[in-house]
PDB file of N, CA and C in Angstrom:
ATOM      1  N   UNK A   1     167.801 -65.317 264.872  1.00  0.00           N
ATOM      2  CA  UNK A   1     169.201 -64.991 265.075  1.00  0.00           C
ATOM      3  C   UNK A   1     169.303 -63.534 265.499  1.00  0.00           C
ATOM      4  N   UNK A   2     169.634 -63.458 266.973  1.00  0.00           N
ATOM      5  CA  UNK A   2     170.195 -62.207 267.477  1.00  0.00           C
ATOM      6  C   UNK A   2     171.771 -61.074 266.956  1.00  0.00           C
ATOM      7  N   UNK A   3     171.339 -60.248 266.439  1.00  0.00           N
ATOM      8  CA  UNK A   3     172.919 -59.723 266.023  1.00  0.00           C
ATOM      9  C   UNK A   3     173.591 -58.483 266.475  1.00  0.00           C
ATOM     10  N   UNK A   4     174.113 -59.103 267.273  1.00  0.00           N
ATOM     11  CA  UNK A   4     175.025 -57.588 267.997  1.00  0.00           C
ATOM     12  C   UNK A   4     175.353 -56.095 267.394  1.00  0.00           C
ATOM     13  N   UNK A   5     174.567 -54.952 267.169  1.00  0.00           N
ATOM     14  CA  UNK A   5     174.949 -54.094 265.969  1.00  0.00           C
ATOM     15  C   UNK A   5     175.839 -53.111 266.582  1.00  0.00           C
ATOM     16  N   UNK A   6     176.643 -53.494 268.313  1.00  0.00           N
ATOM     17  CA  UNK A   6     177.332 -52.956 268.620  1.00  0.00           C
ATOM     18  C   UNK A   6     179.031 -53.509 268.485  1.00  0.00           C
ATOM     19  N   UNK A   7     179.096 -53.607 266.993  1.00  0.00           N
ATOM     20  CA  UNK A   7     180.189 -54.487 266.864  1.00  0.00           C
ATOM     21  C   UNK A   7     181.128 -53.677 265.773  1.00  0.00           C
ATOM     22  N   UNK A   8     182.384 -53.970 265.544  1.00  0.00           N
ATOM     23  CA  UNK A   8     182.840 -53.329 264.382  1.00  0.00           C
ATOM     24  C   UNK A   8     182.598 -54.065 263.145  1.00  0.00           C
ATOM     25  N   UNK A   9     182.360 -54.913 262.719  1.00  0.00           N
ATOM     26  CA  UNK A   9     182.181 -55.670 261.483  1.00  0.00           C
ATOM     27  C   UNK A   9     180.808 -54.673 260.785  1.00  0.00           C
ATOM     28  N   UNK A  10     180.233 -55.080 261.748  1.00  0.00           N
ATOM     29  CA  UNK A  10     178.550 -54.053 261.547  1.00  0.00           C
ATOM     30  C   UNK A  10     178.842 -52.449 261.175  1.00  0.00           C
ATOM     31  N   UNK A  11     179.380 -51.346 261.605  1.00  0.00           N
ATOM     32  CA  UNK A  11     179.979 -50.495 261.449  1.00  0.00           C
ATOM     33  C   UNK A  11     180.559 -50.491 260.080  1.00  0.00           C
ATOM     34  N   UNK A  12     181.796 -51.285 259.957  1.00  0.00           N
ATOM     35  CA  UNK A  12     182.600 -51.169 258.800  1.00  0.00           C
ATOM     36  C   UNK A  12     181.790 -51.641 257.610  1.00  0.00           C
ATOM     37  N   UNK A  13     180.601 -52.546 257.408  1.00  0.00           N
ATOM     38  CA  UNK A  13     180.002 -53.218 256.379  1.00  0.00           C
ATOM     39  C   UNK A  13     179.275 -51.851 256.319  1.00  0.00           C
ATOM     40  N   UNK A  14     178.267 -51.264 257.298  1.00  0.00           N
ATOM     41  CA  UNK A  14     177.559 -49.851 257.015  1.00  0.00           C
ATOM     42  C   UNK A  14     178.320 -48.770 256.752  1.00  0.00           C
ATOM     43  N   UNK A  15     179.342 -49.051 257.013  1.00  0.00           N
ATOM     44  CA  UNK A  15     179.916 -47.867 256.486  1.00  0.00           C
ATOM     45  C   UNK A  15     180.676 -47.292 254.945  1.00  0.00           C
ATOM     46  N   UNK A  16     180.392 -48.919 254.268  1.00  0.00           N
ATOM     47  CA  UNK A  16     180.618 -48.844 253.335  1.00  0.00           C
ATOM     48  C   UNK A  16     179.731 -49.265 252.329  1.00  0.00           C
ATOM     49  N   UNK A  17     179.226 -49.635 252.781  1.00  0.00           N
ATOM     50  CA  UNK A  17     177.004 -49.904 251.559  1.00  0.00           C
ATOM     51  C   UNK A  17     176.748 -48.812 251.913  1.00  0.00           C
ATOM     52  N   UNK A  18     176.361 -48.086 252.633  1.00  0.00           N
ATOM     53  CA  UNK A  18     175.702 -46.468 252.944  1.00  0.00           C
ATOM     54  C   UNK A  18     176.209 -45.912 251.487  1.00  0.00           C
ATOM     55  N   UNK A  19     177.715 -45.258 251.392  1.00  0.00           N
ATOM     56  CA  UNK A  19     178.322 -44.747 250.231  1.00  0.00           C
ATOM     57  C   UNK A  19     178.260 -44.940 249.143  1.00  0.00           C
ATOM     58  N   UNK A  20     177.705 -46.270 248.827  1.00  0.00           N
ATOM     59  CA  UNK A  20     177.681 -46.450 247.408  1.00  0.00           C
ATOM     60  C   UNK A  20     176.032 -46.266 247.259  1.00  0.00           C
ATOM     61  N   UNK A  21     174.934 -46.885 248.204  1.00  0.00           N
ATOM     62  CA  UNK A  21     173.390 -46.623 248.100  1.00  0.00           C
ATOM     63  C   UNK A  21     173.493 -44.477 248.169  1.00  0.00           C
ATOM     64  N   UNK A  22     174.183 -44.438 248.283  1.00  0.00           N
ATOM     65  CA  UNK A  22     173.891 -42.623 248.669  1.00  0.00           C
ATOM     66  C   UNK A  22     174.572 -42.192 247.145  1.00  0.00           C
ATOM     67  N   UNK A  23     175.205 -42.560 246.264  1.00  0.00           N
ATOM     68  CA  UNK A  23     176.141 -42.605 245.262  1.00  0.00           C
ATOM     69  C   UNK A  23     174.824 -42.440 244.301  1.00  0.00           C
ATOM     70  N   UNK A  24     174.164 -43.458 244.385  1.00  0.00           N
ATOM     71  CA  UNK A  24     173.133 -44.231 243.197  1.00  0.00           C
ATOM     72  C   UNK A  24     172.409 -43.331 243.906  1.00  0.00           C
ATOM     73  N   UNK A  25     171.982 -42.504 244.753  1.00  0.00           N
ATOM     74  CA  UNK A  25     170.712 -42.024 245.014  1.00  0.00           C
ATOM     75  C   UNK A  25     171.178 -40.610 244.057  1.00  0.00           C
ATOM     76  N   UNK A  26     172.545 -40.296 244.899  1.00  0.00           N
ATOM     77  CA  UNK A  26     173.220 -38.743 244.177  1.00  0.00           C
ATOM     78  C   UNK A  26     173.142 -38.684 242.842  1.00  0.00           C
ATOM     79  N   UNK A  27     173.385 -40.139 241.962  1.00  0.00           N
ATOM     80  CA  UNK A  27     173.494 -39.756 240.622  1.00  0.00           C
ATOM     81  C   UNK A  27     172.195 -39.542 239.870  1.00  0.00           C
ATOM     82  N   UNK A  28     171.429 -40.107 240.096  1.00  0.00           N
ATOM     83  CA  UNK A  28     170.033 -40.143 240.099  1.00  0.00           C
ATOM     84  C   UNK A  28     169.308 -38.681 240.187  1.00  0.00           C
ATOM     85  N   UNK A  29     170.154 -37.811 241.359  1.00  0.00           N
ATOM     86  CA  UNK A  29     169.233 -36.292 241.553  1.00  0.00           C
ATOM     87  C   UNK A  29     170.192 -35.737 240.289  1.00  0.00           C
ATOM     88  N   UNK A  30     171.570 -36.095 240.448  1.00  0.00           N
ATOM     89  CA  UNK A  30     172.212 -35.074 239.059  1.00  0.00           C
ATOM     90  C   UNK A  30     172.255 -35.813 237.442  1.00  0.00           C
ATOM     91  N   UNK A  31     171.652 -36.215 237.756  1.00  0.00           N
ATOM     92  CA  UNK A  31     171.088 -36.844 236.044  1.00  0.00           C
ATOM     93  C   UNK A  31     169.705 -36.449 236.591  1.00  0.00           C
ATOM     94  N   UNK A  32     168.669 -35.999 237.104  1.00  0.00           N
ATOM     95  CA  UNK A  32     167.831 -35.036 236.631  1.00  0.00           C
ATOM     96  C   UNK A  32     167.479 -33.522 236.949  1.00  0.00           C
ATOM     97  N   UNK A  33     168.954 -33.060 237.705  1.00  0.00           N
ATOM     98  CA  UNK A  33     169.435 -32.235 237.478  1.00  0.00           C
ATOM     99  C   UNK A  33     169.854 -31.424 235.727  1.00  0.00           C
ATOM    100  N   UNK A  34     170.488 -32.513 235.287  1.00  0.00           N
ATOM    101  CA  UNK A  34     171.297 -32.178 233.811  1.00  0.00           C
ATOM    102  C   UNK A  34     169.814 -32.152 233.087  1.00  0.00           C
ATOM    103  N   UNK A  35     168.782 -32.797 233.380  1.00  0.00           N
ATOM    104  CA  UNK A  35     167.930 -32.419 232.853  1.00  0.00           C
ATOM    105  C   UNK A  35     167.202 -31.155 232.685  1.00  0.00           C
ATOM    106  N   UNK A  36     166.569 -30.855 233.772  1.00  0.00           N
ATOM    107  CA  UNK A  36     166.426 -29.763 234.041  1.00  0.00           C
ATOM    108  C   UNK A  36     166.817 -28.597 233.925  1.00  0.00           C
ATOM    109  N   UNK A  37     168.295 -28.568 234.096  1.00  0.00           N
ATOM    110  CA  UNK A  37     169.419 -27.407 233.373  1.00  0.00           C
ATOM    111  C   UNK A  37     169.702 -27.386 232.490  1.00  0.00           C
ATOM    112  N   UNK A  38     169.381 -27.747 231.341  1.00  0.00           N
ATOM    113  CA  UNK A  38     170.423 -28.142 229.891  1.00  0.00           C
ATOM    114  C   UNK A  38     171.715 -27.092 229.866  1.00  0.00           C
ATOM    115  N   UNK A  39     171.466 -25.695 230.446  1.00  0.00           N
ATOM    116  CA  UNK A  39     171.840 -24.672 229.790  1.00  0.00           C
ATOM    117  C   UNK A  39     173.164 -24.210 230.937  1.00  0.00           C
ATOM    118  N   UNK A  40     173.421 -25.166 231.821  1.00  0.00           N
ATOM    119  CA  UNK A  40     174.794 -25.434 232.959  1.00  0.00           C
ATOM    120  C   UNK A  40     175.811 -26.486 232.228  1.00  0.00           C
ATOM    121  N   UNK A  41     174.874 -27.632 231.405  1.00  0.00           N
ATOM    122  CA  UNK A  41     175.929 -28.696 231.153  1.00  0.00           C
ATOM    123  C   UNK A  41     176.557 -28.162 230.196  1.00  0.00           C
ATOM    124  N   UNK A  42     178.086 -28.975 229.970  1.00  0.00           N
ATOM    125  CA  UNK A  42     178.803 -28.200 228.586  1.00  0.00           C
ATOM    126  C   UNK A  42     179.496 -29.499 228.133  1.00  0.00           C
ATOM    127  N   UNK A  43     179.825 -29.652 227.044  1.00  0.00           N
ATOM    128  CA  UNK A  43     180.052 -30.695 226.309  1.00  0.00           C
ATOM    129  C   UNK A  43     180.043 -32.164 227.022  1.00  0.00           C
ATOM    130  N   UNK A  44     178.847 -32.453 227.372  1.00  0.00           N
ATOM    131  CA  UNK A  44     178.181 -33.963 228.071  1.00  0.00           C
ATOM    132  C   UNK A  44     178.467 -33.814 229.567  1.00  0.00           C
ATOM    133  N   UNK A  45     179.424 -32.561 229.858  1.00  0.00           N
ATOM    134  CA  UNK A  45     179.568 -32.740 231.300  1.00  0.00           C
ATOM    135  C   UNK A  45     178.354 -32.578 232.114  1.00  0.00           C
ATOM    136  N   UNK A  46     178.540 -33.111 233.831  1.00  0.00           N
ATOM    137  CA  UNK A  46     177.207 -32.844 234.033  1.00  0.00           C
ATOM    138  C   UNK A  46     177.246 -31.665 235.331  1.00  0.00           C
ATOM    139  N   UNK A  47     175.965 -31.232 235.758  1.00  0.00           N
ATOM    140  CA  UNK A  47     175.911 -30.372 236.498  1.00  0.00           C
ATOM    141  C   UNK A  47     176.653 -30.223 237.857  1.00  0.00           C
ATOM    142  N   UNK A  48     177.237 -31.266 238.522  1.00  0.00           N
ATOM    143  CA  UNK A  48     177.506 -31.533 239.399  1.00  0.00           C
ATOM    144  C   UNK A  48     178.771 -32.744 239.022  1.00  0.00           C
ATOM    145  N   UNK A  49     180.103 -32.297 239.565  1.00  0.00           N
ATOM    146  CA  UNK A  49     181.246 -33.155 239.116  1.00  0.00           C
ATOM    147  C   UNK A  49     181.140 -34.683 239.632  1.00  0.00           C
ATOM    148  N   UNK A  50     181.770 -35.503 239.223  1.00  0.00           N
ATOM    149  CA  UNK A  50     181.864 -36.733 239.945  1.00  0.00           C
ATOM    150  C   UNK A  50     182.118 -36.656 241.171  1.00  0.00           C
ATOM    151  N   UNK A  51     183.514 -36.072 241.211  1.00  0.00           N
ATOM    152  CA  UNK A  51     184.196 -36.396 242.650  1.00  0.00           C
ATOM    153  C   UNK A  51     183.290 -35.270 243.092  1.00  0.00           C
ATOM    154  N   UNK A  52     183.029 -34.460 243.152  1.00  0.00           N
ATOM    155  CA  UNK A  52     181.601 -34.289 244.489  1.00  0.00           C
ATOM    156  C   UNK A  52     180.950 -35.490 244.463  1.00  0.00           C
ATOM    157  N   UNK A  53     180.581 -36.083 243.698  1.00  0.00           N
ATOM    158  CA  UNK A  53     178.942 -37.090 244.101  1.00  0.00           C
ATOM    159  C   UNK A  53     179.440 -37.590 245.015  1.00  0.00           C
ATOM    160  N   UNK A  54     180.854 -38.496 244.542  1.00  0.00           N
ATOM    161  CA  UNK A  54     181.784 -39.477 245.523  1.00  0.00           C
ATOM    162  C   UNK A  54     181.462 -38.981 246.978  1.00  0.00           C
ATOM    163  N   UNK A  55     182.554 -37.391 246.985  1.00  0.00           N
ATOM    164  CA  UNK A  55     182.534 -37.048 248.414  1.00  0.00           C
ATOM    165  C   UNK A  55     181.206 -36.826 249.112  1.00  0.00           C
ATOM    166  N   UNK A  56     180.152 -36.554 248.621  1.00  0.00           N
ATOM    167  CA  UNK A  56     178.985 -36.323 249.129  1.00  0.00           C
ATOM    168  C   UNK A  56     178.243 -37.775 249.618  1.00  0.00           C
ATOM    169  N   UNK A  57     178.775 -39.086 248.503  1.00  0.00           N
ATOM    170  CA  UNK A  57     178.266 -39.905 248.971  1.00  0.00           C
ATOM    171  C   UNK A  57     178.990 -40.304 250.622  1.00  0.00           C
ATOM    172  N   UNK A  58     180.453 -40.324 250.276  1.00  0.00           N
ATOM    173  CA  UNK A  58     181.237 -40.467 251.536  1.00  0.00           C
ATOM    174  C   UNK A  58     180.683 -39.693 252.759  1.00  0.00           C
ATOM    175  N   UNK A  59     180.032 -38.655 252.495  1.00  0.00           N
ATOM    176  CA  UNK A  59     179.490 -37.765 253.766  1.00  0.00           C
ATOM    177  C   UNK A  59     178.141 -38.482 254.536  1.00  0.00           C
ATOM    178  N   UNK A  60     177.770 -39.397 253.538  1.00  0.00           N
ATOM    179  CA  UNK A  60     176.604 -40.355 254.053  1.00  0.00           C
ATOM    180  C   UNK A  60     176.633 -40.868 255.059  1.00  0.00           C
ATOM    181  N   UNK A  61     178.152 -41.362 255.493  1.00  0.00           N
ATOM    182  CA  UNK A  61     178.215 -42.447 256.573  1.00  0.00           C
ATOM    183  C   UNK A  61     177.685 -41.324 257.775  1.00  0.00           C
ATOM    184  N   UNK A  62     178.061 -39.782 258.275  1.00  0.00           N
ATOM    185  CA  UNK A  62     177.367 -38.850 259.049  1.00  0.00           C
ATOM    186  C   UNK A  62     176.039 -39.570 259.271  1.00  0.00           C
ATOM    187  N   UNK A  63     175.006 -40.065 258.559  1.00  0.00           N
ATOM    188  CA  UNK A  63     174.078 -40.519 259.494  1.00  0.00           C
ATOM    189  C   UNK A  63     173.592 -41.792 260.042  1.00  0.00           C
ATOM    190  N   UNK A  64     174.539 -42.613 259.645  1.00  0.00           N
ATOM    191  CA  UNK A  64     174.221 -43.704 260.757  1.00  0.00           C
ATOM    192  C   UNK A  64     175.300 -43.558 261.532  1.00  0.00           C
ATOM    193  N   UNK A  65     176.282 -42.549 261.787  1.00  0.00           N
ATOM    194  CA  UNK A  65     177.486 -42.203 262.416  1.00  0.00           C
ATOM    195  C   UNK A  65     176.901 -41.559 263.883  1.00  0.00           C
ATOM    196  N   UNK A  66     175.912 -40.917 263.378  1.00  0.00           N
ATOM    197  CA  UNK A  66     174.918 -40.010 264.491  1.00  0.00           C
ATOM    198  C   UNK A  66     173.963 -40.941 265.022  1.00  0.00           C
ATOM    199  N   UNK A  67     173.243 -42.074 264.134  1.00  0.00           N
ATOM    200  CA  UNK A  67     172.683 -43.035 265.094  1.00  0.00           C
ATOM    201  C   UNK A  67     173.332 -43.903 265.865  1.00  0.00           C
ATOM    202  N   UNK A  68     174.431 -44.238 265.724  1.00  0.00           N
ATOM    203  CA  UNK A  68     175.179 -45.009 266.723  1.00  0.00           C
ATOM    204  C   UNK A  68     176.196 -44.165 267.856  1.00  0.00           C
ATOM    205  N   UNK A  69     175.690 -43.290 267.340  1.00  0.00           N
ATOM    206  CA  UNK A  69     176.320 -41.988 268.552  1.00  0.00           C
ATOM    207  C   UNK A  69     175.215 -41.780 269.591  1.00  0.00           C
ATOM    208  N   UNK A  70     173.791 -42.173 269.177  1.00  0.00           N
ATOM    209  CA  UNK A  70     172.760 -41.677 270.043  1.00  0.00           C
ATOM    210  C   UNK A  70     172.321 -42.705 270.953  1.00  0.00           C
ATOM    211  N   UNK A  71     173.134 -43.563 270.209  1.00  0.00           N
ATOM    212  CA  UNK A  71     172.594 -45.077 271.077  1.00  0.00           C
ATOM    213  C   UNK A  71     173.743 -45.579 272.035  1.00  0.00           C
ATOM    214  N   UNK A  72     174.842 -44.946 271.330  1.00  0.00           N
ATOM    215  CA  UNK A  72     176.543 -45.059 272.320  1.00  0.00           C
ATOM    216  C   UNK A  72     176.591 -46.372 272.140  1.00  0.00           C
ATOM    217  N   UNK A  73     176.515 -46.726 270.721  1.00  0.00           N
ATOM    218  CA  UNK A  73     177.491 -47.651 270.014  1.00  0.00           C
ATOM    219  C   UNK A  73     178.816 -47.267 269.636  1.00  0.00           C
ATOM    220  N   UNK A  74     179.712 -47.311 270.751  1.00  0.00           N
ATOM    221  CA  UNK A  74     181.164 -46.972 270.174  1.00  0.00           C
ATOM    222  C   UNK A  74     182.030 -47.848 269.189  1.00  0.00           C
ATOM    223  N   UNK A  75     181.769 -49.170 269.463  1.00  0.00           N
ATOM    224  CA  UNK A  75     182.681 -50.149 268.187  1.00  0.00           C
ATOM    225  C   UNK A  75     181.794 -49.960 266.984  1.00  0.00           C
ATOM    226  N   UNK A  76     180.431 -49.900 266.982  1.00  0.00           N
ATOM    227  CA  UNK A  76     180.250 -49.636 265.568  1.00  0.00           C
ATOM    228  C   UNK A  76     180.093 -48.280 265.055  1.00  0.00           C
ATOM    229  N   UNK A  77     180.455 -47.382 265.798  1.00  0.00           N
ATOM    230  CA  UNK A  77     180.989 -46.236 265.456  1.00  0.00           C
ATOM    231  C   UNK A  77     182.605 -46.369 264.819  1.00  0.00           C
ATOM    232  N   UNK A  78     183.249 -47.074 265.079  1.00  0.00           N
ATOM    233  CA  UNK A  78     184.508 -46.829 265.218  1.00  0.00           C
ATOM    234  C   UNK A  78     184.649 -47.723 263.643  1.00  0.00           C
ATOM    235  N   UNK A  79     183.889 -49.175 263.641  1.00  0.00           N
ATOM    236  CA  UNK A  79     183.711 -49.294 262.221  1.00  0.00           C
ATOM    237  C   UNK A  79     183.500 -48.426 261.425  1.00  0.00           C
ATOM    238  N   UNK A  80     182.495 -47.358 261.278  1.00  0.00           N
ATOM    239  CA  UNK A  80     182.274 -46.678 260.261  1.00  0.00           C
ATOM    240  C   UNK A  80     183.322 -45.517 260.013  1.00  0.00           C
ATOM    241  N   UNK A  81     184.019 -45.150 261.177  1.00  0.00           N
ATOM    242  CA  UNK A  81     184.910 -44.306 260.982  1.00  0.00           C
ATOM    243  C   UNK A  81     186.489 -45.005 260.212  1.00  0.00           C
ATOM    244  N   UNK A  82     186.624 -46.311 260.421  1.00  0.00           N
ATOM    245  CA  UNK A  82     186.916 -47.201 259.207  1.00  0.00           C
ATOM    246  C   UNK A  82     187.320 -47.028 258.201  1.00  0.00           C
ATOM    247  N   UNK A  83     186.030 -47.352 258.064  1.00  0.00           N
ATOM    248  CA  UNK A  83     185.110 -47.296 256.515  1.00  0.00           C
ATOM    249  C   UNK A  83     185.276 -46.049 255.991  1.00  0.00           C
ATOM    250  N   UNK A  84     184.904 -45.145 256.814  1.00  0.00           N
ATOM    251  CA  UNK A  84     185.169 -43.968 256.051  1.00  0.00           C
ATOM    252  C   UNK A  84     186.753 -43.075 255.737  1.00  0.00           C
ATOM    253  N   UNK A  85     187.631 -43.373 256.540  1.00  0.00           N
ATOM    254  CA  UNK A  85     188.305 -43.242 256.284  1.00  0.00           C
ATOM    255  C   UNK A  85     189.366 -43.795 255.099  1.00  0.00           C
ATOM    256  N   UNK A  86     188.967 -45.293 255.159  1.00  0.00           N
ATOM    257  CA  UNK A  86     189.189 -46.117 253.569  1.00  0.00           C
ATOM    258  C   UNK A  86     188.572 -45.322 252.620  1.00  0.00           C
ATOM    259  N   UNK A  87     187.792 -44.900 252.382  1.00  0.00           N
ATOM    260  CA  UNK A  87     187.183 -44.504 251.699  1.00  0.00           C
ATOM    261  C   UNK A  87     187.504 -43.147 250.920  1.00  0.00           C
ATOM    262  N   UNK A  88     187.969 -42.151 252.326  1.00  0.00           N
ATOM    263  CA  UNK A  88     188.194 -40.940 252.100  1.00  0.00           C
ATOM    264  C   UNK A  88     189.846 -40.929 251.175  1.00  0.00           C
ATOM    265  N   UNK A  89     190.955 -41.640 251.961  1.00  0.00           N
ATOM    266  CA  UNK A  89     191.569 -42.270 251.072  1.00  0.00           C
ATOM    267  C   UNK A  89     191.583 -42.458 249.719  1.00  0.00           C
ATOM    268  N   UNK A  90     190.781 -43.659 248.945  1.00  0.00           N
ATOM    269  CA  UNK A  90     190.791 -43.646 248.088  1.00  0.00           C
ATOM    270  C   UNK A  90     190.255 -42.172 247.272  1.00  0.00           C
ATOM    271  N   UNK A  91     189.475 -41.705 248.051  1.00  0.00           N
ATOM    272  CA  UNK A  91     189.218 -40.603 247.063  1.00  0.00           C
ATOM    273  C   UNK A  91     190.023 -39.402 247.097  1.00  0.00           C
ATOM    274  N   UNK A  92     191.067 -39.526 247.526  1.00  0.00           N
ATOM    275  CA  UNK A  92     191.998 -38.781 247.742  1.00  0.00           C
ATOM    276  C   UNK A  92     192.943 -39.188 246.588  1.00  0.00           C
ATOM    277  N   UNK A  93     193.601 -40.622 247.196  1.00  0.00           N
ATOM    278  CA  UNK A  93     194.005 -40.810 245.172  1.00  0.00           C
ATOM    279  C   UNK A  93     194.089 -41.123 243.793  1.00  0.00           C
ATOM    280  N   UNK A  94     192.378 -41.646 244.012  1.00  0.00           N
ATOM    281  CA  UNK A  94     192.221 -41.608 242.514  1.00  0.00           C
ATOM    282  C   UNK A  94     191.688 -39.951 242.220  1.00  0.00           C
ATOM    283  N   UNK A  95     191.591 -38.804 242.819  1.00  0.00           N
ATOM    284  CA  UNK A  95     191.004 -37.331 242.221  1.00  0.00           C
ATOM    285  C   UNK A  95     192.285 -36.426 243.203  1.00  0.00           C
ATOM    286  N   UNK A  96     193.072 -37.129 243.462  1.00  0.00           N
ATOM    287  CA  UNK A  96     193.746 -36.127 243.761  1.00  0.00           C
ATOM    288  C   UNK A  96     194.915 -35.745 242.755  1.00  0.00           C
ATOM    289  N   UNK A  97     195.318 -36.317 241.615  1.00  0.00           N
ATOM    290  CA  UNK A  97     196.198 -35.721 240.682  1.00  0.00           C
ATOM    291  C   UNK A  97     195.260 -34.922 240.300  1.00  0.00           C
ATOM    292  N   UNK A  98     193.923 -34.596 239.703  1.00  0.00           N
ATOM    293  CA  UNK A  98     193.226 -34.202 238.871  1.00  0.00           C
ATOM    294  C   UNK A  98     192.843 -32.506 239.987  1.00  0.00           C
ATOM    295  N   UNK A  99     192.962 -32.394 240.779  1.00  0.00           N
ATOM    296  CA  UNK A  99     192.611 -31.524 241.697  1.00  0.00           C
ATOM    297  C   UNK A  99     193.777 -30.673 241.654  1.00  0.00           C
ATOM    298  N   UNK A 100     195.324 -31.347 241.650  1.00  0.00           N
ATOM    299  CA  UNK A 100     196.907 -30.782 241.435  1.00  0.00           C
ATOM    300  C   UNK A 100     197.031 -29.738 240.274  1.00  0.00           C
ATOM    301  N   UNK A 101     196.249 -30.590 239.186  1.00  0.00           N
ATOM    302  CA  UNK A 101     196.471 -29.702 237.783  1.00  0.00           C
ATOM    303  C   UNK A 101     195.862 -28.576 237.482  1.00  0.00           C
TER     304      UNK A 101
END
């Protein structure tokens, strides 16, 4: 089975598994980060806030954003820009009261 990866479905599905595999990779360096530092964390918090991991994971989609830029896949570019924008969204309002205060 041949599969068109110049498509938006393809795009929007990568553009949103990327973020969460980059999530689990991020939490992974800052949980042994907190290790390593004991003397940054403060009452269980950890070295590195959530909503960074989030946004950092969200910054993930940048590289298959750049491989389908090099190949001039524009619809599955345009998926991931999507995706990421859903994305950016939500993280806008579930951490954006918390950013207000």
């Amino acid at each position: 089975m041949n599969i068109d990866r110049n498509q938006i479905w393809v795009g929007t599905l990568l553009g949103l598994l990327i973020p969460f595999v980059g999530y689990a990779v991020l939490l992974m360096i800052s949980e042994r980060l907190d290790e390593w530092l004991p003397e940054y964390t403060t009452d269980g918090e950890s070295v590195i806030a959530p909503r960074t991991l989030y946004l950092l994971a969200i910054c993930c989609n940048l590289l298959p954003f750049h491989f389908f830029n090099s190949r001039r896949a524009v619809k599955a570019m345009r998926g991931i820009i999507i995706a990421t924008i859903a994305l950016g969204v939500l993280w806008l309002v579930y951490f954006g009261k918390t950013m207000m205060e």
